[in-house]
N, C-alpha and C. Protein backbone atom coordinates (compact mmCIF):
# COMPACT_ATOMS: atom_id res chain seq x y z
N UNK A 1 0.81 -1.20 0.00
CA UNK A 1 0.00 0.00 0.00
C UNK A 1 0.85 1.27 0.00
N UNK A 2 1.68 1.29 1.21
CA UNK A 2 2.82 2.32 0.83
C UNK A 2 3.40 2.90 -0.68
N UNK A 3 3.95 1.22 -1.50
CA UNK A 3 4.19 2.43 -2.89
C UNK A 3 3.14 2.47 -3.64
N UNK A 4 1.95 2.24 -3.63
CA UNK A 4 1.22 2.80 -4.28
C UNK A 4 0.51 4.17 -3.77
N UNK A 5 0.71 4.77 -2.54
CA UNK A 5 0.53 5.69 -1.68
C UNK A 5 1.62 6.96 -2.38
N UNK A 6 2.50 6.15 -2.31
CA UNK A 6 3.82 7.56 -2.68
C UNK A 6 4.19 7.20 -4.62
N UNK A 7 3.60 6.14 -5.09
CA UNK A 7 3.09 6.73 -6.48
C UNK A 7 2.11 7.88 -7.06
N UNK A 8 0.99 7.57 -6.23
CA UNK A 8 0.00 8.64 -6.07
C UNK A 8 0.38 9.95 -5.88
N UNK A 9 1.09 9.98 -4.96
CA UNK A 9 1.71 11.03 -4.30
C UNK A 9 2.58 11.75 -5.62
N UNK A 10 3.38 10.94 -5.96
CA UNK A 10 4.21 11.57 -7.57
C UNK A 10 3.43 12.22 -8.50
N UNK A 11 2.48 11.79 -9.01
CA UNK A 11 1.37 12.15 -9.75
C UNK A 11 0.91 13.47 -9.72
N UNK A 12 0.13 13.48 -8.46
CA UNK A 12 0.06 14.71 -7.74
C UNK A 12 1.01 15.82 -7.41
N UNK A 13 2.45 15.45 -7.43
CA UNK A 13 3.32 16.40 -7.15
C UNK A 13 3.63 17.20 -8.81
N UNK A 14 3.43 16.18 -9.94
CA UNK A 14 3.77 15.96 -11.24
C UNK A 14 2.45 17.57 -12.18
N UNK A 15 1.37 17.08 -11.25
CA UNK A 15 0.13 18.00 -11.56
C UNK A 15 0.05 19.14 -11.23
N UNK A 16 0.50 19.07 -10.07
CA UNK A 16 0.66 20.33 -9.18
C UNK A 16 2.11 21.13 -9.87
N UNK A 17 2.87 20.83 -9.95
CA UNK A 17 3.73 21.36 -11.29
C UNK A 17 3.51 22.17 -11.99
N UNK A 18 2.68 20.92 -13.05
CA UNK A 18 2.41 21.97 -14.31
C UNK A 18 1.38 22.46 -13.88
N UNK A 19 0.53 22.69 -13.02
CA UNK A 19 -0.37 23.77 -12.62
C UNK A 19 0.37 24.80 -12.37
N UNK A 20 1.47 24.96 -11.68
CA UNK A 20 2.20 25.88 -11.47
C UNK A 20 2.43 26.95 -12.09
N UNK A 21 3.45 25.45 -13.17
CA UNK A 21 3.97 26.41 -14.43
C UNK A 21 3.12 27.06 -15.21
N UNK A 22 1.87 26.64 -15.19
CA UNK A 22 0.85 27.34 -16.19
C UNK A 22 0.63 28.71 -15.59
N UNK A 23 -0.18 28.82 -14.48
CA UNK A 23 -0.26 29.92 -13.87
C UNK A 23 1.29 30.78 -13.83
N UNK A 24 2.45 30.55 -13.47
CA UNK A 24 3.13 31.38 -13.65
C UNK A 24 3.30 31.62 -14.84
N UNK A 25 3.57 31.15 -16.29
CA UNK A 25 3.11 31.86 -17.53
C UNK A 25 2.02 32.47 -17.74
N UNK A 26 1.14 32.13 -17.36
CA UNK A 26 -0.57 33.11 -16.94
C UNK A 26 -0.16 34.16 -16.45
N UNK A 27 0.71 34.46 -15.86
CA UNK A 27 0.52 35.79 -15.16
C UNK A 27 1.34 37.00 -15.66
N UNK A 28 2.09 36.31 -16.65
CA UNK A 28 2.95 37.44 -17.39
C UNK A 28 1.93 38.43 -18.51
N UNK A 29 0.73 38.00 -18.89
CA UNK A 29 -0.21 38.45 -19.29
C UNK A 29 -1.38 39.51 -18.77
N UNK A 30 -1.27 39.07 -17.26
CA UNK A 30 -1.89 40.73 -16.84
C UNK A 30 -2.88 40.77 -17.18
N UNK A 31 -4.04 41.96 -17.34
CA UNK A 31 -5.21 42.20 -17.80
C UNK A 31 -5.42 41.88 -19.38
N UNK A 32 -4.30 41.48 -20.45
CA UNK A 32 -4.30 41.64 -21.62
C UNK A 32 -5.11 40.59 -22.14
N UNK A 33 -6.53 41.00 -23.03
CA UNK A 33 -7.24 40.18 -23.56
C UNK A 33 -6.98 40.56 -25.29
N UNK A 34 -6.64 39.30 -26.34
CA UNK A 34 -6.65 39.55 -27.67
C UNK A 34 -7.90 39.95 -28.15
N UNK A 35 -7.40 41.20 -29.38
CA UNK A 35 -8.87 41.94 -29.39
C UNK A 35 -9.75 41.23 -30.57
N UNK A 36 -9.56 40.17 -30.75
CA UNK A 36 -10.49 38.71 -31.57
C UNK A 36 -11.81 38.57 -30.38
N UNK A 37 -11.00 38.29 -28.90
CA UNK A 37 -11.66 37.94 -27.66
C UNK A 37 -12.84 39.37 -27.63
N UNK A 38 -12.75 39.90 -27.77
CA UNK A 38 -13.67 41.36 -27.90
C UNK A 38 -15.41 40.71 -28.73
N UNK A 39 -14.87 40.12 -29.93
CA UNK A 39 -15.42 39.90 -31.08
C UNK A 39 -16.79 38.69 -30.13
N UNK A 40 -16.23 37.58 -29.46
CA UNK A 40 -17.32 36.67 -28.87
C UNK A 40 -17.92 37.85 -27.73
N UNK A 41 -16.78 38.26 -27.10
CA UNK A 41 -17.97 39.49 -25.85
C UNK A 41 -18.92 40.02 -25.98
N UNK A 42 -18.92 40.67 -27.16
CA UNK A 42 -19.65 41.23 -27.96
C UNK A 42 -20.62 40.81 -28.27
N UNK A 43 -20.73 39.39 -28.76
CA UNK A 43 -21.73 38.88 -29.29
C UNK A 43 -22.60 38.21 -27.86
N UNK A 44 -21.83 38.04 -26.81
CA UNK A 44 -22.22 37.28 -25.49
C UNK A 44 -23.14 38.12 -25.04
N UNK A 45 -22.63 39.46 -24.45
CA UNK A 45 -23.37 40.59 -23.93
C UNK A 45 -24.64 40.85 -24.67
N UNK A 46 -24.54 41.04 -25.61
CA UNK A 46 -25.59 41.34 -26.51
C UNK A 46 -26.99 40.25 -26.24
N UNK A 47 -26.38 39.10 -26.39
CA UNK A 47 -27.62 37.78 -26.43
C UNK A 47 -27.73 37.91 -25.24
N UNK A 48 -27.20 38.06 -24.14
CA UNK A 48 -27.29 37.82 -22.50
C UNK A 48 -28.12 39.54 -22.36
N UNK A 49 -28.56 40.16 -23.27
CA UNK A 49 -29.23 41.39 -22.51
C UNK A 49 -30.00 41.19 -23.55
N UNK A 50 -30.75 40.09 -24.17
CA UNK A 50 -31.30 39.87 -24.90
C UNK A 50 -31.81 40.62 -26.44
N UNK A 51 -31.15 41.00 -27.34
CA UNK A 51 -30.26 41.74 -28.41
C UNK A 51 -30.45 40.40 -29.41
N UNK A 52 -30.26 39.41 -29.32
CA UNK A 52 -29.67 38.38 -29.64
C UNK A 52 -28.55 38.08 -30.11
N UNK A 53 -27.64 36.90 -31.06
CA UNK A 53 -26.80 36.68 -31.37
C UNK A 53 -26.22 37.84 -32.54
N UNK A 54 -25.99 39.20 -31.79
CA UNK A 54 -25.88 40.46 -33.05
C UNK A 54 -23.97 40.91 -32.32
N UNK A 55 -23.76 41.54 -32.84
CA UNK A 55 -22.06 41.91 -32.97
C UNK A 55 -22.55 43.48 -31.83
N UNK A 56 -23.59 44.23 -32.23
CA UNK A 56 -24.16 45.62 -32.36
C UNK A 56 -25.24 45.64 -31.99
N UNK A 57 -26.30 45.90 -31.06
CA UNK A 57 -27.84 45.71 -30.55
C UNK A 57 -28.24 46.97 -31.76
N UNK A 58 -29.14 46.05 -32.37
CA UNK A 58 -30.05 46.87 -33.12
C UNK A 58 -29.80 46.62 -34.85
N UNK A 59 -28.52 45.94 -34.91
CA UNK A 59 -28.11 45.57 -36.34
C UNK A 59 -28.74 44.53 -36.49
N UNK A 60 -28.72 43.89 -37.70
CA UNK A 60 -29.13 42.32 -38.49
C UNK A 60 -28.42 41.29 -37.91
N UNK A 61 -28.45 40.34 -37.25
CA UNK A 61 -27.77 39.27 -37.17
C UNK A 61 -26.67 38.43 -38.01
N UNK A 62 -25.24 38.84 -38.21
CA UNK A 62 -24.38 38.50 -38.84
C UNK A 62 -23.21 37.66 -38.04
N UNK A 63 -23.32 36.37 -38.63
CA UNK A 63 -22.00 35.44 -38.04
C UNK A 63 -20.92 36.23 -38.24
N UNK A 64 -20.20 36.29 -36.65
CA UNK A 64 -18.91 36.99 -36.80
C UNK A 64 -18.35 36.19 -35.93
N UNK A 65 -18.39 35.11 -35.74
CA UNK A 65 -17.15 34.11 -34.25
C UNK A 65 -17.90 33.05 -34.72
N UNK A 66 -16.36 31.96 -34.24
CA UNK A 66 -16.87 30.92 -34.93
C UNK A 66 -16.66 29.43 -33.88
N UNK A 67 -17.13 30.16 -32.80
CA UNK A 67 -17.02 29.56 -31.25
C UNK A 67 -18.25 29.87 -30.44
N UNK A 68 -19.33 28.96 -31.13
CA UNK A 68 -20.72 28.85 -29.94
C UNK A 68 -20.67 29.00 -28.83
N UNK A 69 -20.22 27.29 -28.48
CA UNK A 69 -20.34 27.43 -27.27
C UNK A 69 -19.09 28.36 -26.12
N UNK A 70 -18.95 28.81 -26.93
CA UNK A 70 -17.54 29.95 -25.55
C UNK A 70 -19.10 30.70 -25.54
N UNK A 71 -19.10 31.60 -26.71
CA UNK A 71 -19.63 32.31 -26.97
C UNK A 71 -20.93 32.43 -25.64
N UNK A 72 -21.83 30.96 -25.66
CA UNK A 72 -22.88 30.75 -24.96
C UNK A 72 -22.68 30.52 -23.53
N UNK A 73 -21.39 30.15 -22.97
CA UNK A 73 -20.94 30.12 -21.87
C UNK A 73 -20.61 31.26 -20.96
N UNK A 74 -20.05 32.61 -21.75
CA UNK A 74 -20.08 34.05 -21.74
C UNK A 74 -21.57 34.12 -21.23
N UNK A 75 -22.22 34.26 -22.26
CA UNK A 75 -23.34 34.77 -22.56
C UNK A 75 -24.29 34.26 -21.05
N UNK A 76 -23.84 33.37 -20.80
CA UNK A 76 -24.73 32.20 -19.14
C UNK A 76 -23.76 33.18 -18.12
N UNK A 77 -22.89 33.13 -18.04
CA UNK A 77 -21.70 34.18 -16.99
C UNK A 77 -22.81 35.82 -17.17
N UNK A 78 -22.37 36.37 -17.78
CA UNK A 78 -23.28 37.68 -18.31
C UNK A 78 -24.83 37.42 -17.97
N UNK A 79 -24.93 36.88 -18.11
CA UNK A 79 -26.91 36.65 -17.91
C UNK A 79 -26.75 36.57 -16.31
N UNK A 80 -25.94 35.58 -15.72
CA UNK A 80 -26.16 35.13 -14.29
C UNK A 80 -25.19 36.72 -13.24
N UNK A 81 -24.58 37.86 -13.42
CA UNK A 81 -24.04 38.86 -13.52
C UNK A 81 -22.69 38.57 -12.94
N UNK A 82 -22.63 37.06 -13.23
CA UNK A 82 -20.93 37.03 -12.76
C UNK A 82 -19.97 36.75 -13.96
N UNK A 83 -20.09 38.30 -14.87
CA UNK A 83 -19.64 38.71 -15.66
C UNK A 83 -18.14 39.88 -15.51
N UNK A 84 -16.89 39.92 -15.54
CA UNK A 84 -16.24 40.43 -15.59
C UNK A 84 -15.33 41.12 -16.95
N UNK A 85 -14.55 42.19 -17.34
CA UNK A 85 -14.06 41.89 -18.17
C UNK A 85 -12.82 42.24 -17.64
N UNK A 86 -11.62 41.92 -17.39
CA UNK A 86 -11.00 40.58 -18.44
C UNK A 86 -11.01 39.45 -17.50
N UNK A 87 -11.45 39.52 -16.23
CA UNK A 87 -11.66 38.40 -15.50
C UNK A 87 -11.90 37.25 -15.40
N UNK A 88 -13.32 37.59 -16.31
CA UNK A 88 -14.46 35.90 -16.43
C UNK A 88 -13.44 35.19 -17.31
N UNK A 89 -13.13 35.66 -18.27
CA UNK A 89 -12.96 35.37 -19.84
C UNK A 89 -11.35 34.29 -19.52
N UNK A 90 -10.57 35.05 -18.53
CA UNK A 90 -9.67 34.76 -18.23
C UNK A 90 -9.45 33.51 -17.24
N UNK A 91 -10.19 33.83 -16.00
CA UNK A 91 -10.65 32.46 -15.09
C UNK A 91 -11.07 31.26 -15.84
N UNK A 92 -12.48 31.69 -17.01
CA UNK A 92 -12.84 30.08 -17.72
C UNK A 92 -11.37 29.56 -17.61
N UNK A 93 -10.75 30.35 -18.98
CA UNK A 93 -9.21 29.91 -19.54
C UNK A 93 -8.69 28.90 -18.45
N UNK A 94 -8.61 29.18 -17.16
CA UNK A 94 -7.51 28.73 -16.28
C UNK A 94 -8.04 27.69 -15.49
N UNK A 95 -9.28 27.82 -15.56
CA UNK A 95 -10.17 26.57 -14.83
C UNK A 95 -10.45 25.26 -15.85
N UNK A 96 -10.68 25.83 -17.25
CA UNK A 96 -10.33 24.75 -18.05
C UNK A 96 -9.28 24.07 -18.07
N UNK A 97 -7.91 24.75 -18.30
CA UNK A 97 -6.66 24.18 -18.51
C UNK A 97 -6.75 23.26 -16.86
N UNK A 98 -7.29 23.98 -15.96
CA UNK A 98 -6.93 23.03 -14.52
C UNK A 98 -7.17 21.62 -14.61
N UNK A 99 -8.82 21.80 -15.49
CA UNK A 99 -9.28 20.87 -15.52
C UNK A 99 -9.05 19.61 -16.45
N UNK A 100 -8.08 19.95 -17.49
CA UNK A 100 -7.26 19.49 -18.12
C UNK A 100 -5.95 19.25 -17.34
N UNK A 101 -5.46 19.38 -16.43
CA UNK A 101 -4.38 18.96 -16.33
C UNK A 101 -4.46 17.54 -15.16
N UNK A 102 -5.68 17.75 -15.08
CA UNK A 102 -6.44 16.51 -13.82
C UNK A 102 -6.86 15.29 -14.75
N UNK A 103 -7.83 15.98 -16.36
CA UNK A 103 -7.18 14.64 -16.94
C UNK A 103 -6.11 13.75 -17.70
N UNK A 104 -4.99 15.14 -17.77
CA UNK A 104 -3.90 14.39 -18.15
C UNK A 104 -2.87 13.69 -16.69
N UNK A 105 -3.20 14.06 -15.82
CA UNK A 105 -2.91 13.55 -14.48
C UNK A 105 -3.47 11.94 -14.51
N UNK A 106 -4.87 11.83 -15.04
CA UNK A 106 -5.24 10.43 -14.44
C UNK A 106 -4.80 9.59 -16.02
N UNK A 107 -4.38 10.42 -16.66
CA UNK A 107 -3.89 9.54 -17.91
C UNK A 107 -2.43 8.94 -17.60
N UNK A 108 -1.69 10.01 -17.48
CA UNK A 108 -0.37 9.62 -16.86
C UNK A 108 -0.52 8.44 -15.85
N UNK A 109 -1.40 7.98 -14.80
CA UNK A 109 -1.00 7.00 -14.01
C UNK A 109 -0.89 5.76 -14.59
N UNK A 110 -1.73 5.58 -15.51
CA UNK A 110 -2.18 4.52 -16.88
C UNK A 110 -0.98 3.85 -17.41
N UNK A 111 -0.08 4.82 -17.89
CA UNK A 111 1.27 4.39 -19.06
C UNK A 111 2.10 3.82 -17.40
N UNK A 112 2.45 2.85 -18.54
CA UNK A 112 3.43 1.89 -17.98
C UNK A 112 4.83 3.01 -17.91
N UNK A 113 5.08 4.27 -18.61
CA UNK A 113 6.19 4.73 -18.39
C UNK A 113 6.03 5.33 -17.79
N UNK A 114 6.28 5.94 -16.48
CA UNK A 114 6.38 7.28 -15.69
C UNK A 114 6.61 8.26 -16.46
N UNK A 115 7.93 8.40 -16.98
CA UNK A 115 8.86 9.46 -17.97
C UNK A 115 7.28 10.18 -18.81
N UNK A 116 7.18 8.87 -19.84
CA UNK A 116 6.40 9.69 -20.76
C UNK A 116 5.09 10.10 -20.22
N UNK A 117 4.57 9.59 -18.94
CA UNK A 117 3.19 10.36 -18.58
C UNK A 117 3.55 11.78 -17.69
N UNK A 118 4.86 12.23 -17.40
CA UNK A 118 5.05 12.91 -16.51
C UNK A 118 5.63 14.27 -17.92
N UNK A 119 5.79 13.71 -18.81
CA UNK A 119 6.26 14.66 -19.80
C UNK A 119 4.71 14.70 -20.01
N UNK A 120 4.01 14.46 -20.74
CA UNK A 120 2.23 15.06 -21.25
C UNK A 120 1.82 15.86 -20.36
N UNK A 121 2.05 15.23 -18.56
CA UNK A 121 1.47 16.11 -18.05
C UNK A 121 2.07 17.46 -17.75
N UNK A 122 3.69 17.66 -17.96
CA UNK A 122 4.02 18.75 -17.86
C UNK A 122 3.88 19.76 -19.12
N UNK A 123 4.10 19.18 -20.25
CA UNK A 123 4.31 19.95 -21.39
C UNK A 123 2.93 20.22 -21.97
N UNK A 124 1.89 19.83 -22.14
CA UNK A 124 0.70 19.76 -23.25
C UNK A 124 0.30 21.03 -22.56
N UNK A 125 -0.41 21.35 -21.08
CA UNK A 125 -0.53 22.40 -20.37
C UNK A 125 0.04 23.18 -20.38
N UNK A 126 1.43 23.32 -20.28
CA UNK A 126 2.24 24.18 -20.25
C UNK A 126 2.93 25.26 -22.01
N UNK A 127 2.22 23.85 -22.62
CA UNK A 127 2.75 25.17 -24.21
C UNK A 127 2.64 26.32 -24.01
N UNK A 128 3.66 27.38 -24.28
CA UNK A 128 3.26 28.61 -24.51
C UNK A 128 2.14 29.10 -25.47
N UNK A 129 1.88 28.22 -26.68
CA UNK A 129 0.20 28.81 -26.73
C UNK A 129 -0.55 28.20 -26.28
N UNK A 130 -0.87 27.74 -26.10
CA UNK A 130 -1.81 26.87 -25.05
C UNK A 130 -1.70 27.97 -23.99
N UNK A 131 -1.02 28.23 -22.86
CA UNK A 131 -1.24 29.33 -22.05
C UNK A 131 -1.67 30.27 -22.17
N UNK A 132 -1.01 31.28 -23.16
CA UNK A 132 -1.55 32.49 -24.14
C UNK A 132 -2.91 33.03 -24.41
N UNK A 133 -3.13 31.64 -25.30
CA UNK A 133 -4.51 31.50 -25.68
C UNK A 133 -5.57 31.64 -25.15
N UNK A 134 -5.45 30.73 -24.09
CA UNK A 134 -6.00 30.02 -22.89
C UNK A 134 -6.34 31.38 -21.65
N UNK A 135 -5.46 32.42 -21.50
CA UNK A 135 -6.01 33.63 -21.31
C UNK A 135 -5.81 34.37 -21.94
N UNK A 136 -6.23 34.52 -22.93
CA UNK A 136 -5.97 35.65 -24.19
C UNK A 136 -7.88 36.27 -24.08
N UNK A 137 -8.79 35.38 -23.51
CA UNK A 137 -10.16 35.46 -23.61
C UNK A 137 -10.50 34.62 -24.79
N UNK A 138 -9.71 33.96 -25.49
CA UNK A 138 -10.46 33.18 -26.64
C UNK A 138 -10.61 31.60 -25.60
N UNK A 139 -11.25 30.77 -26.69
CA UNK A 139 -11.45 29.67 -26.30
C UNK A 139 -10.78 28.14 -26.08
N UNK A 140 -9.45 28.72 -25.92
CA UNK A 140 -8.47 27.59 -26.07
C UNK A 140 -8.45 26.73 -25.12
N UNK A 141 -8.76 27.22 -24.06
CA UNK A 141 -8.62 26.32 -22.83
C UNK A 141 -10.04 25.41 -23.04
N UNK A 142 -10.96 26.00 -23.46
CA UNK A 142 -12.25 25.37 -23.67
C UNK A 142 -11.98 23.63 -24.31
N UNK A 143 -11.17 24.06 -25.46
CA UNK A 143 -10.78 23.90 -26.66
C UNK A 143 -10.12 22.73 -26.48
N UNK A 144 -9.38 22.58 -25.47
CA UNK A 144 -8.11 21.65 -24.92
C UNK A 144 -8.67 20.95 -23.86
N UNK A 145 -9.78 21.48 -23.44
CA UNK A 145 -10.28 20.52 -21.95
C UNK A 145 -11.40 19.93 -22.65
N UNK A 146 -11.86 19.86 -24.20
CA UNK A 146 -12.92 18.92 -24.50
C UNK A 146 -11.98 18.06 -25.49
N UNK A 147 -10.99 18.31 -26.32
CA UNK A 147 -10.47 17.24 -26.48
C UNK A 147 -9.69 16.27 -25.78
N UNK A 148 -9.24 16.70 -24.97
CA UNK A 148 -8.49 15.69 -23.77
C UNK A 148 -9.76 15.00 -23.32
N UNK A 149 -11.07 15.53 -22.92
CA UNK A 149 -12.44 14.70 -22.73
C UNK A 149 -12.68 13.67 -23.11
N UNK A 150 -12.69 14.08 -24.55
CA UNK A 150 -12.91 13.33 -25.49
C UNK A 150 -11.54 11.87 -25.85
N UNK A 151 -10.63 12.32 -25.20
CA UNK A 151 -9.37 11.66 -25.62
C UNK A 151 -9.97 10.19 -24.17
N UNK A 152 -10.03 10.84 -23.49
CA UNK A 152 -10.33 10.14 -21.94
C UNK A 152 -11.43 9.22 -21.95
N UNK A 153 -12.76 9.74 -22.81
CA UNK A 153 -13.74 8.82 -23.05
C UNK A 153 -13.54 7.86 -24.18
N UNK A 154 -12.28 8.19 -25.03
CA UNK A 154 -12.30 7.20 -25.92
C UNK A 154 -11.38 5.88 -26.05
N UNK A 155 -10.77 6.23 -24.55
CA UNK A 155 -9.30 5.46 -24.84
C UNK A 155 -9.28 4.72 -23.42
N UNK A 156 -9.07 3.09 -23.58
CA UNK A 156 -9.48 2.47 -22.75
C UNK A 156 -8.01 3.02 -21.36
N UNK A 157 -8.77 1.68 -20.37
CA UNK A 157 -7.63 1.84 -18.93
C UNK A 157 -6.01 1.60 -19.51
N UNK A 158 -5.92 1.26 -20.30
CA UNK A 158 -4.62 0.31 -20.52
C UNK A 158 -4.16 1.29 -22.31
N UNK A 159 -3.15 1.60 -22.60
CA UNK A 159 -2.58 1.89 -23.42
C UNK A 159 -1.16 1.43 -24.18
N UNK A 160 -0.66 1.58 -25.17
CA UNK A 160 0.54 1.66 -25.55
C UNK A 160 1.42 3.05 -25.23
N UNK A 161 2.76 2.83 -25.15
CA UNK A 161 3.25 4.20 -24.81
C UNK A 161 3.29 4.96 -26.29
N UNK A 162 3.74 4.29 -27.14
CA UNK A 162 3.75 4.70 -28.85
C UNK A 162 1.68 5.51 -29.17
N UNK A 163 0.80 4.60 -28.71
CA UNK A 163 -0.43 5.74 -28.92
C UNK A 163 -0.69 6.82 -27.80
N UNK A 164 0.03 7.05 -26.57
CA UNK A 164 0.36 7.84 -25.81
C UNK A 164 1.01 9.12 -26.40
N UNK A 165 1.94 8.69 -26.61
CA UNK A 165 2.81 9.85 -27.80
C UNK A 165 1.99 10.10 -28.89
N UNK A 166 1.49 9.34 -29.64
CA UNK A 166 0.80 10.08 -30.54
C UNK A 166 -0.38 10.93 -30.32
N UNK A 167 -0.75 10.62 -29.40
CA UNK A 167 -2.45 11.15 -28.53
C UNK A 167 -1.73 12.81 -28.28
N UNK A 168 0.02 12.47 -27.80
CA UNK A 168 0.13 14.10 -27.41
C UNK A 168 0.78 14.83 -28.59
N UNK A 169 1.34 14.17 -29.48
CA UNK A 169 1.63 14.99 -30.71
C UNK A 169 0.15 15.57 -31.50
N UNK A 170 -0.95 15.18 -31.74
CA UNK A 170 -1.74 15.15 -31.61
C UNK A 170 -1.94 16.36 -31.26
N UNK A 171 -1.94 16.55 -29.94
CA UNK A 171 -3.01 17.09 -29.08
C UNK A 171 -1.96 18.80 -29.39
N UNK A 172 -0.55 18.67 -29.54
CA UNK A 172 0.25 19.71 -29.60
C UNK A 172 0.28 20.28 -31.18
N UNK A 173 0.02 19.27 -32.38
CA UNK A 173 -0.52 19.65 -33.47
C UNK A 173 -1.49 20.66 -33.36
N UNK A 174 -2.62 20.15 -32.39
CA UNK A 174 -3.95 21.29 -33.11
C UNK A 174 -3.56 22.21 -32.11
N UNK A 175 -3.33 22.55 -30.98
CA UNK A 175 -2.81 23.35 -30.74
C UNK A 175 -2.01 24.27 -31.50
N UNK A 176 -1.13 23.80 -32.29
CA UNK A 176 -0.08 24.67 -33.23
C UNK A 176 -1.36 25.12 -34.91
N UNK A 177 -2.05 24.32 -34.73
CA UNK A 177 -2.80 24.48 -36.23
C UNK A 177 -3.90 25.88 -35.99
N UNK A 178 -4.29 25.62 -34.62
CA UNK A 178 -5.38 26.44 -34.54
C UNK A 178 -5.31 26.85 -32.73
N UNK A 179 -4.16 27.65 -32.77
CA UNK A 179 -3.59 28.33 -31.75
C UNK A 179 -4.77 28.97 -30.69
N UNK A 180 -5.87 29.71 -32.02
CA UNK A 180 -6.85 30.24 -30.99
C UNK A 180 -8.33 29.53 -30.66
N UNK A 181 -8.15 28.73 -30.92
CA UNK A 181 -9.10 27.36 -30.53
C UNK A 181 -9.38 26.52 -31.38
């Protein structure tokens, strides 16, 4: 029971890490939201003061973001008045990635390698865009905590370390393809 006590324990020290490191790259960012992130606010506020899905209260309804559900998640924050700006936009970001790093935490215990589950869990979280992004007010963190979801519901208890690696090249691809979600 012991080493499986102070395996656990590694894991957790491994998570708590890259939680770290994330937040301390999070914080070199400050109040700064990318002014794309403006573009869903916009459209949030508006539907949440009932306007509907408009850029402008009082214009025609024109698709301008191409991120619903952030968009509608705003828009539930704003409606319920625990709406901030650059706050909300920024917290999702960091509560997602958290919540991503809990399931790359319970992925890592899985691989037979320590090494390579302790690298996913430090690095995939920790990309510099992935951080960026992730509080920039866009939807990256969103973005990264439903495919890791999705990675988690699709992939049994037991793995190869070779589809491990690929799951995180993968996962650091779309990240690099589509930086802002």
């Amino acid at each position: 029971m012991e080493g499986l006590s102070h395996k656990r324990s590694l894991w957790w020290i491994i998570a708590l890490s890259s939680l770290l490191l994330f937040l301390i790259q999070a914080s070199f960012f400050g109040d700064w939201l990318v002014d794309d992130a403006g573009i869903s606010i916009a459209y949030a506020q508006n539907w949440a003061s009932g306007y509907g899905l408009v850029d402008q209260s009082g214009k025609p309804p024109v698709e301008g973001f191409s991120n619903f559900l952030w968009v509608a998640i705003l828009a539930l924050m704003q409606k319920s008045g625990a709406f901030s700006i650059p706050f909300t936009p920024k917290l999702l970001g960091v509560l997602f990635c958290i919540s991503s790093i809990l399931i790359l935490q319970q992925h890592g215990t899985r691989l037979s390698s320590p090494i390579l589950g302790a690298i996913l869990i430090l690095l995939i979280p920790t990309h510099p865009s992935i951080v960026q992004w992730s509080v920039s007010g866009l939807e990256t963190g969103l973005y990264l905590f439903l495919i890791l979801g999705l990675i988690h519901l699709l992939t049994p208890s037991t793995y190869s370390e070779k589809t491990a690696l690929l799951l995180g090249l993968t996962i650091s691809l779309l990240s690099l393809t589509r930086p802002k979600g």
